[in-house]
PDB file of N, CA and C in Angstrom:
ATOM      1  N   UNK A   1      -3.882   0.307   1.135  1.00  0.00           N
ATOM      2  CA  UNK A   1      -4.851  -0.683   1.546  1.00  0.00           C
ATOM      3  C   UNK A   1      -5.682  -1.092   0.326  1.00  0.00           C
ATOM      4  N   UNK A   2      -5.796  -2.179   0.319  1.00  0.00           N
ATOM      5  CA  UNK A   2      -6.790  -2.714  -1.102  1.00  0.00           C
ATOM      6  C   UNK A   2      -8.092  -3.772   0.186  1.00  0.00           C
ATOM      7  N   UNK A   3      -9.181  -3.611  -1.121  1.00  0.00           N
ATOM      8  CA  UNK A   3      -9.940  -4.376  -0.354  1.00  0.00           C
ATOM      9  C   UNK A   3      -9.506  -6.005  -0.517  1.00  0.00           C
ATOM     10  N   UNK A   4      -9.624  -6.917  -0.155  1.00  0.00           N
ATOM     11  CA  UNK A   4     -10.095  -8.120  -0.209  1.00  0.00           C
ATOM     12  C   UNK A   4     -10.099  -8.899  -1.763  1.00  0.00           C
ATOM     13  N   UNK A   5     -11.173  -8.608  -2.512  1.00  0.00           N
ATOM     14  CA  UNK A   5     -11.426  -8.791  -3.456  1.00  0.00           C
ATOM     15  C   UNK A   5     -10.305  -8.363  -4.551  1.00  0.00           C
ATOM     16  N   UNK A   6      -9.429  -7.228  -4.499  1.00  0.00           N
ATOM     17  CA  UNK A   6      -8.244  -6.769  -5.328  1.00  0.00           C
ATOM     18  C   UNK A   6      -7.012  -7.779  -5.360  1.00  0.00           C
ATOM     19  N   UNK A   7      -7.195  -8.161  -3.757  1.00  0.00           N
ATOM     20  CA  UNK A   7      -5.767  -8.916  -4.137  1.00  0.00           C
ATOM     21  C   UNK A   7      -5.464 -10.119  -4.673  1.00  0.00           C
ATOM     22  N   UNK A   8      -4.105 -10.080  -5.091  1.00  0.00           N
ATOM     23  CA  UNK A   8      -4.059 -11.640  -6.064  1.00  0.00           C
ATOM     24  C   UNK A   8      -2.624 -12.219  -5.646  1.00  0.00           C
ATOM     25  N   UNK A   9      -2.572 -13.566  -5.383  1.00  0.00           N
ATOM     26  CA  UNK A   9      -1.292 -14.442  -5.232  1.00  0.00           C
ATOM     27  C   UNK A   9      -0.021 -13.447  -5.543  1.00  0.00           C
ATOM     28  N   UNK A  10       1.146 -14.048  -4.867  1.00  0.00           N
ATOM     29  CA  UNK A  10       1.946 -13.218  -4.866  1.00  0.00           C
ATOM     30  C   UNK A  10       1.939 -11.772  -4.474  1.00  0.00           C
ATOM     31  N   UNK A  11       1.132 -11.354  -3.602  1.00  0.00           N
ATOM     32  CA  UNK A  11       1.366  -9.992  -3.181  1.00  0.00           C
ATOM     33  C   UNK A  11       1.707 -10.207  -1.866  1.00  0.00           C
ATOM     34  N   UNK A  12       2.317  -9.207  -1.707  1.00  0.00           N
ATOM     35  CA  UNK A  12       3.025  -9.356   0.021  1.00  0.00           C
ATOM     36  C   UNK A  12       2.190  -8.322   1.130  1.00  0.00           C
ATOM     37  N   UNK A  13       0.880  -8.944   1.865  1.00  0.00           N
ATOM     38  CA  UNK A  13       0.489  -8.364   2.920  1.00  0.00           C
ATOM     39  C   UNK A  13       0.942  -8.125   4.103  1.00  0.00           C
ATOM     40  N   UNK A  14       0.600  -7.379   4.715  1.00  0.00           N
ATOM     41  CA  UNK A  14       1.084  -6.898   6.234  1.00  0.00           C
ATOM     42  C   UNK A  14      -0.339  -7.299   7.007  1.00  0.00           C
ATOM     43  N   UNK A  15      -0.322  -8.110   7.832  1.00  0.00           N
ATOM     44  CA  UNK A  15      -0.998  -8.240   9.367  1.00  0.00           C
ATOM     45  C   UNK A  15      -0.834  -8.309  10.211  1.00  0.00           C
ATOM     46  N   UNK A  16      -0.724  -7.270  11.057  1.00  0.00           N
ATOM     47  CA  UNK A  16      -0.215  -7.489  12.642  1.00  0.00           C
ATOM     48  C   UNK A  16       1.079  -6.761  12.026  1.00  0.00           C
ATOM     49  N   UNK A  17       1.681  -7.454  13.028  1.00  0.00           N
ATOM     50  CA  UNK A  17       3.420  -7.226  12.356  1.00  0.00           C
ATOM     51  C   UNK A  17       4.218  -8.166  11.501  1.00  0.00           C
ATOM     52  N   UNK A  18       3.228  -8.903  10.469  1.00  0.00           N
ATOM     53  CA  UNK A  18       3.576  -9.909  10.131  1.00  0.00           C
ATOM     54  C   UNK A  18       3.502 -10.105   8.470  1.00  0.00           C
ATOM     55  N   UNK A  19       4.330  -9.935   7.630  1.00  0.00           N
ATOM     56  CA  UNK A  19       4.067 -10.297   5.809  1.00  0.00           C
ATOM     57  C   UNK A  19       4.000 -11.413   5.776  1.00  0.00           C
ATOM     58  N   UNK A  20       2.908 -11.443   5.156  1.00  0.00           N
ATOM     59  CA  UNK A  20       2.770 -13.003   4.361  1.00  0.00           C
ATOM     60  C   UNK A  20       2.421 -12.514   2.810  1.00  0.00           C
ATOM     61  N   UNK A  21       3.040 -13.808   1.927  1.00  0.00           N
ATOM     62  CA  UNK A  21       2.887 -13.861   0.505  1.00  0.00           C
ATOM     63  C   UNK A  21       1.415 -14.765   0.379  1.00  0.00           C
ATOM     64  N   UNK A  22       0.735 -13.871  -0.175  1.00  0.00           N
ATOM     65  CA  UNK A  22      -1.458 -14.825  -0.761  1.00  0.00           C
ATOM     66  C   UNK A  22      -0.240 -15.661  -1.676  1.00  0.00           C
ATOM     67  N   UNK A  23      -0.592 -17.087  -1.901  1.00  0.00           N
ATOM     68  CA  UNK A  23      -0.423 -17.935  -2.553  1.00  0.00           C
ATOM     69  C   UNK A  23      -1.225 -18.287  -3.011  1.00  0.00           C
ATOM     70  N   UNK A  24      -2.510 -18.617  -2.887  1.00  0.00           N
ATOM     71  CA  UNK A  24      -3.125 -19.441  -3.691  1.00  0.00           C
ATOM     72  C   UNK A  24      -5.072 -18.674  -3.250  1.00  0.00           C
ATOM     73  N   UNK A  25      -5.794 -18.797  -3.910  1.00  0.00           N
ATOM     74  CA  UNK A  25      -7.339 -18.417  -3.759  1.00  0.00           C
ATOM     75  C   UNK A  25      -7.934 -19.177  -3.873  1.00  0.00           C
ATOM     76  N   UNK A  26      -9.697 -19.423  -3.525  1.00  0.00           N
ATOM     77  CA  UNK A  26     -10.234 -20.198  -3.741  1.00  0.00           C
ATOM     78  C   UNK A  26     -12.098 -19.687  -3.446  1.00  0.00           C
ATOM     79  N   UNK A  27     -12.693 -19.805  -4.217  1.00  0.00           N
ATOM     80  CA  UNK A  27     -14.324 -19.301  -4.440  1.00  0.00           C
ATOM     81  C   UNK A  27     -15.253 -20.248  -4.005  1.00  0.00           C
ATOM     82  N   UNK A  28     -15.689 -20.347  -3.212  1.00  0.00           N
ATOM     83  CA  UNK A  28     -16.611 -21.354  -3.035  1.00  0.00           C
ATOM     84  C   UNK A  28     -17.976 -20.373  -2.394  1.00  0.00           C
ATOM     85  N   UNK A  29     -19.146 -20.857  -3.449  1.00  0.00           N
ATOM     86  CA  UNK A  29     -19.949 -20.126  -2.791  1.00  0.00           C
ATOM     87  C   UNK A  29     -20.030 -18.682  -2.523  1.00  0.00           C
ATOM     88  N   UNK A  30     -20.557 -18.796  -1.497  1.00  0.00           N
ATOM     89  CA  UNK A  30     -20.521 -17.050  -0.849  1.00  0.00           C
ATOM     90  C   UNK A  30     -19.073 -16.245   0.032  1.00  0.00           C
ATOM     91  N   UNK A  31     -18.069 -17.075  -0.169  1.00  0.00           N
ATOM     92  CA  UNK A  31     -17.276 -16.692   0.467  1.00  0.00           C
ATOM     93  C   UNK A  31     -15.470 -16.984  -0.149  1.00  0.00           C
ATOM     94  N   UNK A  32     -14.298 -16.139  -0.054  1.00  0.00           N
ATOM     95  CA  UNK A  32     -13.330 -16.353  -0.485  1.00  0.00           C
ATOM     96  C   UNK A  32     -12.670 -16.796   0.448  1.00  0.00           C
ATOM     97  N   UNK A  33     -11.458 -18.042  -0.056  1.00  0.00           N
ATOM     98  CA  UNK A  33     -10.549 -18.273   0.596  1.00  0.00           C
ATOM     99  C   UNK A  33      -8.947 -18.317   0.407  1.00  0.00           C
ATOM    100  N   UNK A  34      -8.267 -17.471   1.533  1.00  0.00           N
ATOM    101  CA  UNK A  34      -6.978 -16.880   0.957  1.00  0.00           C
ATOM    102  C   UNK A  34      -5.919 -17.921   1.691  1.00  0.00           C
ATOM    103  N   UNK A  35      -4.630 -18.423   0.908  1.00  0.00           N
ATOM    104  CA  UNK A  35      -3.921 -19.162   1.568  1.00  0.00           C
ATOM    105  C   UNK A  35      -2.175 -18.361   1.782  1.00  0.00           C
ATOM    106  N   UNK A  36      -2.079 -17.840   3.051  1.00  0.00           N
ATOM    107  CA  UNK A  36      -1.052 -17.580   2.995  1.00  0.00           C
ATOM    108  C   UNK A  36       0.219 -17.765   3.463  1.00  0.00           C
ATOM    109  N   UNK A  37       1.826 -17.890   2.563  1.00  0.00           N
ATOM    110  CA  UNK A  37       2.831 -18.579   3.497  1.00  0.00           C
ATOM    111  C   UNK A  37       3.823 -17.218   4.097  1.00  0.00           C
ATOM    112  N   UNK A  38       4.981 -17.551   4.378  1.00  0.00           N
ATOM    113  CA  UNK A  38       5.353 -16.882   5.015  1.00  0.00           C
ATOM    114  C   UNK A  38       5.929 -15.737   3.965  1.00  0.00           C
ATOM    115  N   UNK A  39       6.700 -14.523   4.553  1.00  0.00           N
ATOM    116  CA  UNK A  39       6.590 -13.598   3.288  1.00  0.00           C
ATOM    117  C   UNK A  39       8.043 -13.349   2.464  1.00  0.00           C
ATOM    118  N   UNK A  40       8.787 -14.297   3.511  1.00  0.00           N
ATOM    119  CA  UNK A  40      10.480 -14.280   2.916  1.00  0.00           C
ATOM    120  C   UNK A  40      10.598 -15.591   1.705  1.00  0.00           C
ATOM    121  N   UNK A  41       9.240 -16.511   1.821  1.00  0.00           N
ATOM    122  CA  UNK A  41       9.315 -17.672   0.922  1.00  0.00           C
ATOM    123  C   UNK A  41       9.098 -17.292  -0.806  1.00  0.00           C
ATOM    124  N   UNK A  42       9.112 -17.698  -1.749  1.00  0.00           N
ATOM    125  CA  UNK A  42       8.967 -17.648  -3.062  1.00  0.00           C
ATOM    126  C   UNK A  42       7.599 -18.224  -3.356  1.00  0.00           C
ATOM    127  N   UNK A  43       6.874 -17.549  -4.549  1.00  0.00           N
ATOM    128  CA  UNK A  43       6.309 -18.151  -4.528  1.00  0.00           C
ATOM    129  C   UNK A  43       6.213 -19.500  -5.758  1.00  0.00           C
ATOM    130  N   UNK A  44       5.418 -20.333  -5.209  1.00  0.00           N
ATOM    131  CA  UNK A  44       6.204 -21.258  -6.579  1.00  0.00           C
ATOM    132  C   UNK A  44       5.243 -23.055  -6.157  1.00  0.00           C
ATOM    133  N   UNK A  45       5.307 -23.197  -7.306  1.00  0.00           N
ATOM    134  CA  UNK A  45       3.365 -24.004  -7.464  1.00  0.00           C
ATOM    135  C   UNK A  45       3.936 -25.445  -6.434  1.00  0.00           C
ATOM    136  N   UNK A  46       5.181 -25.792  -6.803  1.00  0.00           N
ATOM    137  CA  UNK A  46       5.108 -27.225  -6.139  1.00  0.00           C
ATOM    138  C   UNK A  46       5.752 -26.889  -4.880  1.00  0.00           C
ATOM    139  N   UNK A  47       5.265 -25.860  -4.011  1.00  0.00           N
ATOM    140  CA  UNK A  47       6.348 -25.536  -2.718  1.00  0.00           C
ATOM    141  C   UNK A  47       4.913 -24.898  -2.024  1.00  0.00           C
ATOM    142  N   UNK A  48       4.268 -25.130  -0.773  1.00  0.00           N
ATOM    143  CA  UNK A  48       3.459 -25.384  -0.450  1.00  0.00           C
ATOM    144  C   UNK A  48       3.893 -25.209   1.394  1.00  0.00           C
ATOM    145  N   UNK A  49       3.930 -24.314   2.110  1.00  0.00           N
ATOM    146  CA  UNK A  49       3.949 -23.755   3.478  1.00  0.00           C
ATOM    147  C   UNK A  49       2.970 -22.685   4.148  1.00  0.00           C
ATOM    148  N   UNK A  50       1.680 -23.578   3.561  1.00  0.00           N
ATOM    149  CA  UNK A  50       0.900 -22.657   4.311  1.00  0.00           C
ATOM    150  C   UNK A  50       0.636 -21.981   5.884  1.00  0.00           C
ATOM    151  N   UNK A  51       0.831 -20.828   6.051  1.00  0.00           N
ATOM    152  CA  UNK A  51       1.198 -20.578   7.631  1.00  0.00           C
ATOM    153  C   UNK A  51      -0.242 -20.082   8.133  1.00  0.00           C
ATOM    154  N   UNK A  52      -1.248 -19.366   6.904  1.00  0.00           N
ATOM    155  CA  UNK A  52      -2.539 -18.471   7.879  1.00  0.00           C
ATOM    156  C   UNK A  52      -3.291 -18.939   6.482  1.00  0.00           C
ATOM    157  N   UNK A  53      -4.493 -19.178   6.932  1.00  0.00           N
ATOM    158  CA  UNK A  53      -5.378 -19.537   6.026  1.00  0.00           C
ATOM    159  C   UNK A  53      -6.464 -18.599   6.613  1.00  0.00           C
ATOM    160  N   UNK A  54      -7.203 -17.878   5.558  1.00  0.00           N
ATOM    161  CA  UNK A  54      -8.244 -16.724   5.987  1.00  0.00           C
ATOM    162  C   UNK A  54      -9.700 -16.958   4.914  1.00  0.00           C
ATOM    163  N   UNK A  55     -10.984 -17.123   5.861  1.00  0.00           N
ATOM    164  CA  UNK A  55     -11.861 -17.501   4.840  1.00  0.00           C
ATOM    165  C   UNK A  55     -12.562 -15.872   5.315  1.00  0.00           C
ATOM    166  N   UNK A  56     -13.372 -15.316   3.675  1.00  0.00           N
ATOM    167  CA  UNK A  56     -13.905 -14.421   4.276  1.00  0.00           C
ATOM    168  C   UNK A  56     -15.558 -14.469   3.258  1.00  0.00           C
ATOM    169  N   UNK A  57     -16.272 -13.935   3.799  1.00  0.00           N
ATOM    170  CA  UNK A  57     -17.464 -13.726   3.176  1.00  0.00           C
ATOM    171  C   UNK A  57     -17.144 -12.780   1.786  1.00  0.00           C
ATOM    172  N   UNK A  58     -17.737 -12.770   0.586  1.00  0.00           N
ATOM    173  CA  UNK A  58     -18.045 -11.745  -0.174  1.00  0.00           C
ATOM    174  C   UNK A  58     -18.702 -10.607  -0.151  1.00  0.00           C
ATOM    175  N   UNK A  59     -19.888 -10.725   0.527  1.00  0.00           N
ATOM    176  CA  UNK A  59     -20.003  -9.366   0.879  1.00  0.00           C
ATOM    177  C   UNK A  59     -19.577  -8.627   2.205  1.00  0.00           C
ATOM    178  N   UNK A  60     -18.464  -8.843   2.681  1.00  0.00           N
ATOM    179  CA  UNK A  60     -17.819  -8.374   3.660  1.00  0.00           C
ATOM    180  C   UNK A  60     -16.965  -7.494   2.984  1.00  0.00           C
ATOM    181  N   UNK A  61     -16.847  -6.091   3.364  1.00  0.00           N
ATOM    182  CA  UNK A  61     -15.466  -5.158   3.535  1.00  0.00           C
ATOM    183  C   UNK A  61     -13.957  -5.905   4.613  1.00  0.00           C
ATOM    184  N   UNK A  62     -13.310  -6.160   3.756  1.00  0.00           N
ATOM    185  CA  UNK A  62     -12.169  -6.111   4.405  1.00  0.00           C
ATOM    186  C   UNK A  62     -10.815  -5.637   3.549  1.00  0.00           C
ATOM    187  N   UNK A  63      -9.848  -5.124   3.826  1.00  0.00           N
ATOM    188  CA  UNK A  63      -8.859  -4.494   3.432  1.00  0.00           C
ATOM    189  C   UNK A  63      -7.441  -4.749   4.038  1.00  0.00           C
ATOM    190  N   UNK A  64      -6.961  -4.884   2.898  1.00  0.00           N
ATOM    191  CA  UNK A  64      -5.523  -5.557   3.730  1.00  0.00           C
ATOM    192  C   UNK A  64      -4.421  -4.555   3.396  1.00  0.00           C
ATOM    193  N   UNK A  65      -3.493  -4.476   4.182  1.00  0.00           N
ATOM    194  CA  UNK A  65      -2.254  -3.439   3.659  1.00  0.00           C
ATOM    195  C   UNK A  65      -1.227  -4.356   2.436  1.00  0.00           C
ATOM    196  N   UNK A  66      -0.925  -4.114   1.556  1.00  0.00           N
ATOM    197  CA  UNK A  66      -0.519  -4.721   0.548  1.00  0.00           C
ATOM    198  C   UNK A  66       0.898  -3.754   0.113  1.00  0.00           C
ATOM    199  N   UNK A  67       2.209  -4.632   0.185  1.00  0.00           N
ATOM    200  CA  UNK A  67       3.485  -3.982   0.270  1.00  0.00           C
ATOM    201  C   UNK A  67       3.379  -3.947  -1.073  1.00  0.00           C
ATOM    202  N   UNK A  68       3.962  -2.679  -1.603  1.00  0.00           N
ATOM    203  CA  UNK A  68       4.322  -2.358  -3.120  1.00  0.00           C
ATOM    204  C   UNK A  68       5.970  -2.867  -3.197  1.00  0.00           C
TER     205      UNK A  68
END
């Protein structure tokens, strides 16, 4: 499990019963936003299938399971 803040594009999370590949981040303010596609896709700048988009506060704990 990593928190929130550790992870970076291209890592393959588990939610639910479900991997998705973080593609892309974004800082605005007080809060992060994670864009993620599905987890069998590549990742790759001009290919763009976002399936779950997750905004979260910064000072929030959250932790995601992150496949090695």
């Amino acid at each position: 499990m990593r928190e929130h803040s550790m992870i970076t594009p291209n890592d393959l999370v588990r939610i639910g019963d479900t991997v998705y590949r973080l593609r892309y981040i974004t800082s605005h303010g007080h809060q992060y936003t994670y864009y993620f596609s599905p987890g069998t896709e590549p990742l790759h700048p001009l290919y763009q299938n976002d399936v779950l988009i997750l905004s979260i506060n910064k000072d929030q704990s959250v932790k995601f399971e992150v496949i090695e």
